[in-house]
Each structure stands twice: as C-alpha cells, then as structure tokens.
C-alpha atoms as a PDB file:
ATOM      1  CA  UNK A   1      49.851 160.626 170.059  1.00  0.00           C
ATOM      2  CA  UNK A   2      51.337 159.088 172.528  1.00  0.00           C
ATOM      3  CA  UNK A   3      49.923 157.923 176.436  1.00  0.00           C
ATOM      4  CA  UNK A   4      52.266 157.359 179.743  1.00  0.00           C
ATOM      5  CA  UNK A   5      50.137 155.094 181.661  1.00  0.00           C
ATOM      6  CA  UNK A   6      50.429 154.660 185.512  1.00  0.00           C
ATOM      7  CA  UNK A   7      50.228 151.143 186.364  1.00  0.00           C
ATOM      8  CA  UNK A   8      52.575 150.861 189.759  1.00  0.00           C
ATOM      9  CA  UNK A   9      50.672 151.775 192.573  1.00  0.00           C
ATOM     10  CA  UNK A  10      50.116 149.311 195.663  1.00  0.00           C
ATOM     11  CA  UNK A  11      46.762 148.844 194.810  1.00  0.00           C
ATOM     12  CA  UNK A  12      46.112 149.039 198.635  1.00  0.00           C
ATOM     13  CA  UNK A  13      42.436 149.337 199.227  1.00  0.00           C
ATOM     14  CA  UNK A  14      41.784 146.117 196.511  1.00  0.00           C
ATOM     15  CA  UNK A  15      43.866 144.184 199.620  1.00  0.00           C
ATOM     16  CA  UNK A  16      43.991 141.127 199.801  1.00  0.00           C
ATOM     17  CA  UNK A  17      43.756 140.434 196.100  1.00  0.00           C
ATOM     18  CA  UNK A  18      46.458 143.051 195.292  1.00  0.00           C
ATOM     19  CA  UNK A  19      48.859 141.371 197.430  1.00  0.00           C
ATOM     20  CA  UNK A  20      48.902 138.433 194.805  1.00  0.00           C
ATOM     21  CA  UNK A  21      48.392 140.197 191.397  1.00  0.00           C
ATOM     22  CA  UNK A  22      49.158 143.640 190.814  1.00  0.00           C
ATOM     23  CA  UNK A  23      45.765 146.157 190.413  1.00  0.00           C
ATOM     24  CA  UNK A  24      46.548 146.995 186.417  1.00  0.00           C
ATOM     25  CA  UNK A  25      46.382 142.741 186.142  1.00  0.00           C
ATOM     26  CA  UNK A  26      42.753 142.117 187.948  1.00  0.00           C
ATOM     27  CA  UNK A  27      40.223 140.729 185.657  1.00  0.00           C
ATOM     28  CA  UNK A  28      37.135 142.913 184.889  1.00  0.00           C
ATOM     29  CA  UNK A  29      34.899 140.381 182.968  1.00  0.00           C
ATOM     30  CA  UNK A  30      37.121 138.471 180.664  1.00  0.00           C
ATOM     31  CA  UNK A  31      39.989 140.585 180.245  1.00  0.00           C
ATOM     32  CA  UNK A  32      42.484 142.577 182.953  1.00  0.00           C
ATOM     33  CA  UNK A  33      41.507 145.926 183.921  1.00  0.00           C
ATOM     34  CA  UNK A  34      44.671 147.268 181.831  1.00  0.00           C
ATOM     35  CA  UNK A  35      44.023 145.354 178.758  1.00  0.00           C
ATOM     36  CA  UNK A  36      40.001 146.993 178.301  1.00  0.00           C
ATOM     37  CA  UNK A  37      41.684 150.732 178.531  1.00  0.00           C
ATOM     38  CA  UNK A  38      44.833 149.819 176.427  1.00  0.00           C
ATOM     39  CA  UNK A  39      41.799 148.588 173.881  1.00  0.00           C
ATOM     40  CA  UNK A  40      39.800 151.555 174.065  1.00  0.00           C
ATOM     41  CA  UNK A  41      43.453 153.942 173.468  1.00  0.00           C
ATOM     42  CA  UNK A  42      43.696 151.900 170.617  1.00  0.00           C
ATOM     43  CA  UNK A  43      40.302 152.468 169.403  1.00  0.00           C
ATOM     44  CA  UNK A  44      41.219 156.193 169.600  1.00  0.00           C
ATOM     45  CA  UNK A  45      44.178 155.849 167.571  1.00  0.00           C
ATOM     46  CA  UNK A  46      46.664 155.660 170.192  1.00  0.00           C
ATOM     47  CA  UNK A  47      48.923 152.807 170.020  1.00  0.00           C
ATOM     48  CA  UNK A  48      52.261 154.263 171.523  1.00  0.00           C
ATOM     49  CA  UNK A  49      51.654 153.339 174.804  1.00  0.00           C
ATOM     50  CA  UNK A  50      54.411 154.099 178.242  1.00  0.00           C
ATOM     51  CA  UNK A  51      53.755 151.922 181.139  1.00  0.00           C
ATOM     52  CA  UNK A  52      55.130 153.621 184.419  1.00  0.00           C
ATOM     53  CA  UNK A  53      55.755 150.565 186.440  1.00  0.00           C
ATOM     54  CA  UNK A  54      56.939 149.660 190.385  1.00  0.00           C
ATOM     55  CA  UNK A  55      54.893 147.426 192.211  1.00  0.00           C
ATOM     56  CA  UNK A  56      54.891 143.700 190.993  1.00  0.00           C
ATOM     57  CA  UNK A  57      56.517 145.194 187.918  1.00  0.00           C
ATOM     58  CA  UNK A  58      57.715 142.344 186.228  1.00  0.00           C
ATOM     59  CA  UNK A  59      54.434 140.685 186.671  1.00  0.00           C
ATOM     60  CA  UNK A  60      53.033 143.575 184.080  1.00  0.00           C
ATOM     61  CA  UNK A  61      55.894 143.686 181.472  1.00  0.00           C
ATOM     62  CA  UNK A  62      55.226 139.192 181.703  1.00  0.00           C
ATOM     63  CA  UNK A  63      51.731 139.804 180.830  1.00  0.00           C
ATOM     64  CA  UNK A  64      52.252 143.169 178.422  1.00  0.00           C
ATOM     65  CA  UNK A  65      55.050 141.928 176.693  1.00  0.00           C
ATOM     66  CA  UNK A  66      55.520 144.618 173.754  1.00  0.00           C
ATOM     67  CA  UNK A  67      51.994 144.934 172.866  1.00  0.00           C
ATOM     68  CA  UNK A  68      52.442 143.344 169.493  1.00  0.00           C
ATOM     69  CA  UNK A  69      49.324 140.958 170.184  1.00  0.00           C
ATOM     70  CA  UNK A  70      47.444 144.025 171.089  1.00  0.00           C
ATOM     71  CA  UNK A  71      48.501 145.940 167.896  1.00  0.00           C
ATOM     72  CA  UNK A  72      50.196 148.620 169.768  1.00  0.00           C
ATOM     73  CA  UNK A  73      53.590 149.296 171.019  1.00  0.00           C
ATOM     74  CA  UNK A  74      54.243 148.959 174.347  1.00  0.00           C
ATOM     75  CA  UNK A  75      57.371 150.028 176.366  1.00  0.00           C
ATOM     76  CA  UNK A  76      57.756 151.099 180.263  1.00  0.00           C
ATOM     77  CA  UNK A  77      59.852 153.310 182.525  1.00  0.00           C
ATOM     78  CA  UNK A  78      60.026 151.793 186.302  1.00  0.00           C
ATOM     79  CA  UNK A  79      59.926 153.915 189.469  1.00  0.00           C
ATOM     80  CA  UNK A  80      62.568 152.831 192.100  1.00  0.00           C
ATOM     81  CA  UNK A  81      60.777 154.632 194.465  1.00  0.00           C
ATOM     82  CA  UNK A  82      56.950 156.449 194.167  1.00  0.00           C
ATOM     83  CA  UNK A  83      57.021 159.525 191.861  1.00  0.00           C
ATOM     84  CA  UNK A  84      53.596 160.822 191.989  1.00  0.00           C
ATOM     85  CA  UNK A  85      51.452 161.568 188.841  1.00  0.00           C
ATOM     86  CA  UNK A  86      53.482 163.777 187.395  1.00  0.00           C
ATOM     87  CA  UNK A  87      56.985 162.561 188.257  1.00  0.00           C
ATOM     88  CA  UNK A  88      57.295 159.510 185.341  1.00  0.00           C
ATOM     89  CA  UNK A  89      57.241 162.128 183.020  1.00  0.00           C
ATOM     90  CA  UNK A  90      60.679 162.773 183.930  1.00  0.00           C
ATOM     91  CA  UNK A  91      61.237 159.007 183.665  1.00  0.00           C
ATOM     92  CA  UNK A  92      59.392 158.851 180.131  1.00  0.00           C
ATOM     93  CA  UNK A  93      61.229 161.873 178.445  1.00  0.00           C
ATOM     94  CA  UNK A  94      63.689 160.277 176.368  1.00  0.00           C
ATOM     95  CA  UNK A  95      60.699 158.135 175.130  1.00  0.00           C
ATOM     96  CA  UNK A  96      58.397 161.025 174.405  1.00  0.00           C
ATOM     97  CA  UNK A  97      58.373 162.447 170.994  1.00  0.00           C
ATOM     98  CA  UNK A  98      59.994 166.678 170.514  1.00  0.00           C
ATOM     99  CA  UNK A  99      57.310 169.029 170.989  1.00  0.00           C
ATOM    100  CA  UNK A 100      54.369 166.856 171.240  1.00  0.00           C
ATOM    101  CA  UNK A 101      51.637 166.550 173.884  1.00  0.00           C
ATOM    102  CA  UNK A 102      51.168 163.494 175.638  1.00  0.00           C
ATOM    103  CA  UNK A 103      48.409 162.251 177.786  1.00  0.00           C
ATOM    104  CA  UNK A 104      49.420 160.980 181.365  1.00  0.00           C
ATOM    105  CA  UNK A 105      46.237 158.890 183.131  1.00  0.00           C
ATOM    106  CA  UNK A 106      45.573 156.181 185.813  1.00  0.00           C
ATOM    107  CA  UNK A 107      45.715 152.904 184.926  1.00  0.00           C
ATOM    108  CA  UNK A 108      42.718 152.049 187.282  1.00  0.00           C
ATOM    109  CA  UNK A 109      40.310 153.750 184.776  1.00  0.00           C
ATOM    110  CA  UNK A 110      37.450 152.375 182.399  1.00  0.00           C
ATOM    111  CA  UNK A 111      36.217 155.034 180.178  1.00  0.00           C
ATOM    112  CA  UNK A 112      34.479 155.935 176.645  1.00  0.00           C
ATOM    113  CA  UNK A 113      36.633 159.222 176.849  1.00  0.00           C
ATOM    114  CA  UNK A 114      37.119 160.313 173.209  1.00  0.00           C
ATOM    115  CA  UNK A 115      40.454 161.122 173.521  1.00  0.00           C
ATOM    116  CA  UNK A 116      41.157 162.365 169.842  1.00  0.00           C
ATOM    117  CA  UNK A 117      38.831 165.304 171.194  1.00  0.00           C
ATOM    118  CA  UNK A 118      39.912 166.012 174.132  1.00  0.00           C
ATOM    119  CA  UNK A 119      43.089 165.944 172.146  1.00  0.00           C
ATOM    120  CA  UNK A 120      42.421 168.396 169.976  1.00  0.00           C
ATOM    121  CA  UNK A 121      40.081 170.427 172.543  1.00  0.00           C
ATOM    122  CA  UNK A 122      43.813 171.110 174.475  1.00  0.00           C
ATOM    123  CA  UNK A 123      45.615 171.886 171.227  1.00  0.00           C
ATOM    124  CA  UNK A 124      42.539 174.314 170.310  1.00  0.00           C
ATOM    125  CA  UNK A 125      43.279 175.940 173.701  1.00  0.00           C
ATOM    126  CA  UNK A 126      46.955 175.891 173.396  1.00  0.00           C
ATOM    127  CA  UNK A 127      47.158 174.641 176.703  1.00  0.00           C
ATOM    128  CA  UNK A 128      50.374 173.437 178.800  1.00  0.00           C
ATOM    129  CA  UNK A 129      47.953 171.103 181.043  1.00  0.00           C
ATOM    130  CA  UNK A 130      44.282 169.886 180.252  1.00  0.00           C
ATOM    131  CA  UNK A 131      42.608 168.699 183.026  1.00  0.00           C
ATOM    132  CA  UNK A 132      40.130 166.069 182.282  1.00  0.00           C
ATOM    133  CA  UNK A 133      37.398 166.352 185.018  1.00  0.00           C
ATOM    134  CA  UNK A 134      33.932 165.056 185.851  1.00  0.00           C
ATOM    135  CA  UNK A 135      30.888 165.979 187.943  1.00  0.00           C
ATOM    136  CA  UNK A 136      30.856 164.410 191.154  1.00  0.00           C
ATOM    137  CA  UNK A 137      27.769 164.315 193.977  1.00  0.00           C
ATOM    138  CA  UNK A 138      28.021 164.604 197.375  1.00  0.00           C
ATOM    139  CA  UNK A 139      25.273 164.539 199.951  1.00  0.00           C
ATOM    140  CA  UNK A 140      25.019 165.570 202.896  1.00  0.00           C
ATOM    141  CA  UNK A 141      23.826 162.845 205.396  1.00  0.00           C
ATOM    142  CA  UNK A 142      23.021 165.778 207.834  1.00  0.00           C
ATOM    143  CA  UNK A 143      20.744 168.433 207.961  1.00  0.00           C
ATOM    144  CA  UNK A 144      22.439 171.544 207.125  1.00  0.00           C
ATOM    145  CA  UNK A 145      21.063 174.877 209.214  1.00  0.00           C
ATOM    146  CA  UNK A 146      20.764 178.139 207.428  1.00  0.00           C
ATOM    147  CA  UNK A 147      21.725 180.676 210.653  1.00  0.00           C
ATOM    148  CA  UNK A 148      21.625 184.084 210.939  1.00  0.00           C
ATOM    149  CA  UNK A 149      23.571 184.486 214.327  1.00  0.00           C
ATOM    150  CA  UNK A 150      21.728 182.288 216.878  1.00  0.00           C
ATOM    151  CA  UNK A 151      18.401 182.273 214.882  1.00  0.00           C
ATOM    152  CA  UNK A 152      17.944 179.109 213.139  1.00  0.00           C
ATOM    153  CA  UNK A 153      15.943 180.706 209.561  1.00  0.00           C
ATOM    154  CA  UNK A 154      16.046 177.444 207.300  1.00  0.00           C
ATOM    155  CA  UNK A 155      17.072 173.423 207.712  1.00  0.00           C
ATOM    156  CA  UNK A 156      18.295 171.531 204.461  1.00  0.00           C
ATOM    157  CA  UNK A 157      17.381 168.081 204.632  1.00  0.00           C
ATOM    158  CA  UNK A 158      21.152 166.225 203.464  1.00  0.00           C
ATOM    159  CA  UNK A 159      21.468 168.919 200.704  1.00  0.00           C
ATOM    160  CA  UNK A 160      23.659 167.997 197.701  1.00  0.00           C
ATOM    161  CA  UNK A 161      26.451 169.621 196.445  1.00  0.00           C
ATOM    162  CA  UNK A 162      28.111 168.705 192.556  1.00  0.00           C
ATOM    163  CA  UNK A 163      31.824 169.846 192.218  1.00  0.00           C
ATOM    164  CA  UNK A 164      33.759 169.380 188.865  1.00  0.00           C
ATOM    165  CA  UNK A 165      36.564 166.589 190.253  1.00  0.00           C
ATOM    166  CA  UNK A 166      39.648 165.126 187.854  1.00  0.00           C
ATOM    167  CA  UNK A 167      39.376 162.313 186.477  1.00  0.00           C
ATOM    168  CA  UNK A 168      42.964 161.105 186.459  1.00  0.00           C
ATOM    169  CA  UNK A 169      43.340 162.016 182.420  1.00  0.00           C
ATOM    170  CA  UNK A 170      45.820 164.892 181.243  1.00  0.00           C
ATOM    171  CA  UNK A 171      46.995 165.975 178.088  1.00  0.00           C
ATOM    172  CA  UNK A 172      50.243 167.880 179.063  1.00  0.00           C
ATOM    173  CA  UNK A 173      52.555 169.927 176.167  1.00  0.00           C
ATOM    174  CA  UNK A 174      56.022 169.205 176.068  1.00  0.00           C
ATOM    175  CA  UNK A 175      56.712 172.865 177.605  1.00  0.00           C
ATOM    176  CA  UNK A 176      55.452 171.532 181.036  1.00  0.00           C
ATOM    177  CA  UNK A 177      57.213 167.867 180.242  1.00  0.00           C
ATOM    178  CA  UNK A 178      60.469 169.709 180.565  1.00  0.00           C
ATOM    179  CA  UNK A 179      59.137 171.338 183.974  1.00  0.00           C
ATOM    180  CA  UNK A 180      59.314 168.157 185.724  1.00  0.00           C
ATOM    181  CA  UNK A 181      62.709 167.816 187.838  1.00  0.00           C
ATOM    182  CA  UNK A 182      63.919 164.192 187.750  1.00  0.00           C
ATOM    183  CA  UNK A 183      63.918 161.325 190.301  1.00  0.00           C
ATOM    184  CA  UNK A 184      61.627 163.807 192.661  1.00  0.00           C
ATOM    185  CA  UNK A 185      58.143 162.770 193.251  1.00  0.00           C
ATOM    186  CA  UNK A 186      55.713 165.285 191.874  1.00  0.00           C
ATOM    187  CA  UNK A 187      51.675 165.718 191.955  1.00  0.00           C
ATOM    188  CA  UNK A 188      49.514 166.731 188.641  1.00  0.00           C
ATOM    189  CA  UNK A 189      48.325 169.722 191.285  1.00  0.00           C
ATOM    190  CA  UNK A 190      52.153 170.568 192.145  1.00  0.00           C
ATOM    191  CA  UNK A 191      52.346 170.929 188.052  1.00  0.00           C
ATOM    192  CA  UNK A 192      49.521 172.335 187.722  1.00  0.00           C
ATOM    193  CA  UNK A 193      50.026 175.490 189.972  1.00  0.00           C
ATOM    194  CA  UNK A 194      53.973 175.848 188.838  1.00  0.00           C
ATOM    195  CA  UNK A 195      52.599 175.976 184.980  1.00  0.00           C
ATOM    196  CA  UNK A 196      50.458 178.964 186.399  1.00  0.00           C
ATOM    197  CA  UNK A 197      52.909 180.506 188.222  1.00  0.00           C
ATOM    198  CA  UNK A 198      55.337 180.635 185.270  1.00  0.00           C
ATOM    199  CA  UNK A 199      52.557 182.438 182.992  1.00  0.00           C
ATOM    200  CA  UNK A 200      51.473 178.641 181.514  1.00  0.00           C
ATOM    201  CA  UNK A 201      47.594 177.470 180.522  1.00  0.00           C
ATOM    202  CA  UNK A 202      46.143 175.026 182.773  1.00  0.00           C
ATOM    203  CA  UNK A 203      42.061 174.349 181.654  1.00  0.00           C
ATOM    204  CA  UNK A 204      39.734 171.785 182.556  1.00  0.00           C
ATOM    205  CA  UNK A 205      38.205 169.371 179.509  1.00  0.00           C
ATOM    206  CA  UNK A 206      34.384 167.969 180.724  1.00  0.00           C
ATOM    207  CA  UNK A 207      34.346 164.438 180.373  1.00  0.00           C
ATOM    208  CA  UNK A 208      30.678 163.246 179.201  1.00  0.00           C
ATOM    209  CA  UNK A 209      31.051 159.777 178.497  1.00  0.00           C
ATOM    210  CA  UNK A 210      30.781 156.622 180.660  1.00  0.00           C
ATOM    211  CA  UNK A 211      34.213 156.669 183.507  1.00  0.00           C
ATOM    212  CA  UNK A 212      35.028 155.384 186.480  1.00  0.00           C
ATOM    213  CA  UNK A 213      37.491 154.742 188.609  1.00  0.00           C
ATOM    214  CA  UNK A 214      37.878 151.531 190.245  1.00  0.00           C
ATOM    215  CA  UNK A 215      39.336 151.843 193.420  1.00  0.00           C
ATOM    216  CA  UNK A 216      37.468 149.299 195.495  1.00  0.00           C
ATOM    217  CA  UNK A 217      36.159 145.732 195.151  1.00  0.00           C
ATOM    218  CA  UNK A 218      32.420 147.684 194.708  1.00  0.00           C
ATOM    219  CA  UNK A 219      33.307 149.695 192.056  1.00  0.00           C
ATOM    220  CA  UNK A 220      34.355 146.296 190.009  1.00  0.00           C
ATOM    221  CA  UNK A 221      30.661 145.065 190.725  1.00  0.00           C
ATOM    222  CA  UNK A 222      29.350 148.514 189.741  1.00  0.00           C
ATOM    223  CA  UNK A 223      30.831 148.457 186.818  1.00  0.00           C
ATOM    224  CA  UNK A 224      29.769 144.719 186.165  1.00  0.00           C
ATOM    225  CA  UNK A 225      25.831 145.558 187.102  1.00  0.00           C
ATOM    226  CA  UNK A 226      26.143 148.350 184.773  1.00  0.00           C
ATOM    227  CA  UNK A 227      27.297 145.911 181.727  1.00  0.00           C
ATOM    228  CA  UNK A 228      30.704 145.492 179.987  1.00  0.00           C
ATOM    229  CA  UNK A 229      29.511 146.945 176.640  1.00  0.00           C
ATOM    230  CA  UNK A 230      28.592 150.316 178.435  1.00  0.00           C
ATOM    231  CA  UNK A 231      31.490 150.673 180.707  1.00  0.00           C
ATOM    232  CA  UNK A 232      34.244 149.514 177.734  1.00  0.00           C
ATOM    233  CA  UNK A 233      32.244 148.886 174.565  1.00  0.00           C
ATOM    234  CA  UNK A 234      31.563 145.382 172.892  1.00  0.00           C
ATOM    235  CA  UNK A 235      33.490 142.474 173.974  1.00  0.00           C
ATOM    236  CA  UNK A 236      35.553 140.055 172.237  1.00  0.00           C
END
C-alpha cells in the first residue's frame, strides 16, 4: 500500500525554529520528526512512500533523498501554491497505483497506528474515505448553569466534554482519488461531504494506540516526558 505524506506546510506556530529548518526536518530525540513516522510506515509494511512538498522543499528531498537508506522508496509531488489535505492527491495521481487505496496523513504525526488494520478495517467497510479519529477532552474552565428560563436549577463545576476528533490519517479508494479536481486547493471535509453527496462511504476508524500531533514546541516536550519508545517504539 502506498502513503502520500504532507510535509509542506509553514510550520508557523514552531516559529522561530521553522523559519530555519522546515517542521517535517526538526529533531525529536535523535532522529527528525519525518524520519520516526517514515520508520513506523515501514514497520507496517509500507514502503512506497509520496512526499507532498512546498515549503523549504528542497531542504526535504536533500535530506530524503530516495529513501534507499531507509529501505523504502521515496518520491514527491511539490505544491506551487497550498492545496489543502486533499488537493496533492491530484498532484500524486499518476504516482498512485489503478484501483488501490492509499492513505493520505500529516507529516507532523507520531503514532503506533496499526495501519495494516485500519487498512483492512476500510476495505472491510468498502469505504471511499476512512476517517481515522481519536477522543479528545475539553474542559470547561467555567461553570456551566443548568437554566430553566430565569431559574438557575443546577451549576457544573468546568464540566468536560469528549468528542471523537481526526487525527490527520485517511485511507481514501481510488473512486474518491479521481474526485479531486486538479491544481484547486481542497479540504479532507470538502471530500468528505462531496463523497456523501454522490452516494459514497465516508466512516470513522478509532485510533487506540499512542498519537499525537505536534504542533507546538510543548507537544515536542510532551512527547519527550512521555519517552521515545512509547511515542515511536525502540530506538536505534
């Protein structure tokens, strides 16, 4: 199976180290950020690997190269100009194999997702779009009133509310591949609501194991308190 991997994204809110080295390039432990997921695909049994590339792009394929030192075969698409999540599939068809799924994910992920499952969860559910989502926790750092008209009948002390989020990981079929128009910037939501509207399957896999995103400096040290060999399995 193949993987379209989006690693070209300003990498704003890591500023100011972003302005030097792209976000896919900073070092979590002893390895880039990129390299520990492009290990763990591997691990999977995915070595056919698209990097969707913009920002600092030739910084990436430099450090990439191929992927033949990483036993897995690298090549990228670039975006001109943004594209969204969904758009580089456009980009990344003539790459793609005939009627084949492929999965499309952030490149600012670490993760123990088994993806040969979720895999074969989306083929069991002949699905045009798998959504791979986790369980996120919000509080409330209010009180929350329970009203009935004027009368106050109940206070919640910063009540907490768990909503299934994504998780930046998609399988997609080649059916909604094709969807995607080219060179026009398109969201995984946009997709995901156009597959629906044309009579497609859009479902929602639960991711259980260990993932984060890491969008900020803290969730680098978050993911460092936790340990390396939690958050990306043992090191080398």
């Amino acid at each position: 199976m193949q993987v379209i991997i989006l690693a070209g994204g300003l990498g704003t809110r890591l500023r100011p180290y972003t302005f030097i080295v792209p976000k896919p390039l900073l070092p979590l432990g002893n390895k880039a950020l990129l390299d520990h997921l492009i290990e763990h695909l591997a691990s999977c049994g995915i070595r056919d690997v698209i990097l969707a590339v913009g920002y600092q792009a030739q910084l990436v394929r430099a450090y990439f190269g191929d992927g033949s030192d990483r036993q897995v075969t690298i090549r990228y698409v670039e975006e001109t100009v943004p594209l969204g999540t969904a758009g580089c599939l456009a980009l990344a068809r003539p790459l793609l194999g005939p009627d084949e799924s492929v999965f499309v994910m952030n490149g600012d992920i670490v993760t123990r997702l088994d993806f040969g499952e979720m895999a074969r969860f989306h083929a069991r559910e002949r699905a045009d779009l798998t959504i791979g989502y986790v369980h996120h926790t919000y509080q409330s750092p209010f009180g929350v009133l329970e009203m009935e008209g004027n009368e106050i009948v109940g206070v919640r002390e910063k009540p907490s509310y768990v909503d299934p989020v994504s998780a930046g990981i998609y399988c997609v079929s080649s059916r909604a591949v094709a969807l995607v128009p080219p060179n026009v910037a398109t969201t995984m939501p946009e997709m995901a609501l156009q597959i629906r509207a044309g009579g497609g399957r859009v479902v929602g896999y639960q991711i259980r194991e260990f993932w984060r995103a890491l969008e900020q400096t803290e969730h680098f040290e978050e993911v460092m308190d936790i340990g390396l060999e939690k958050a990306v399995g043992k090191q080398t």
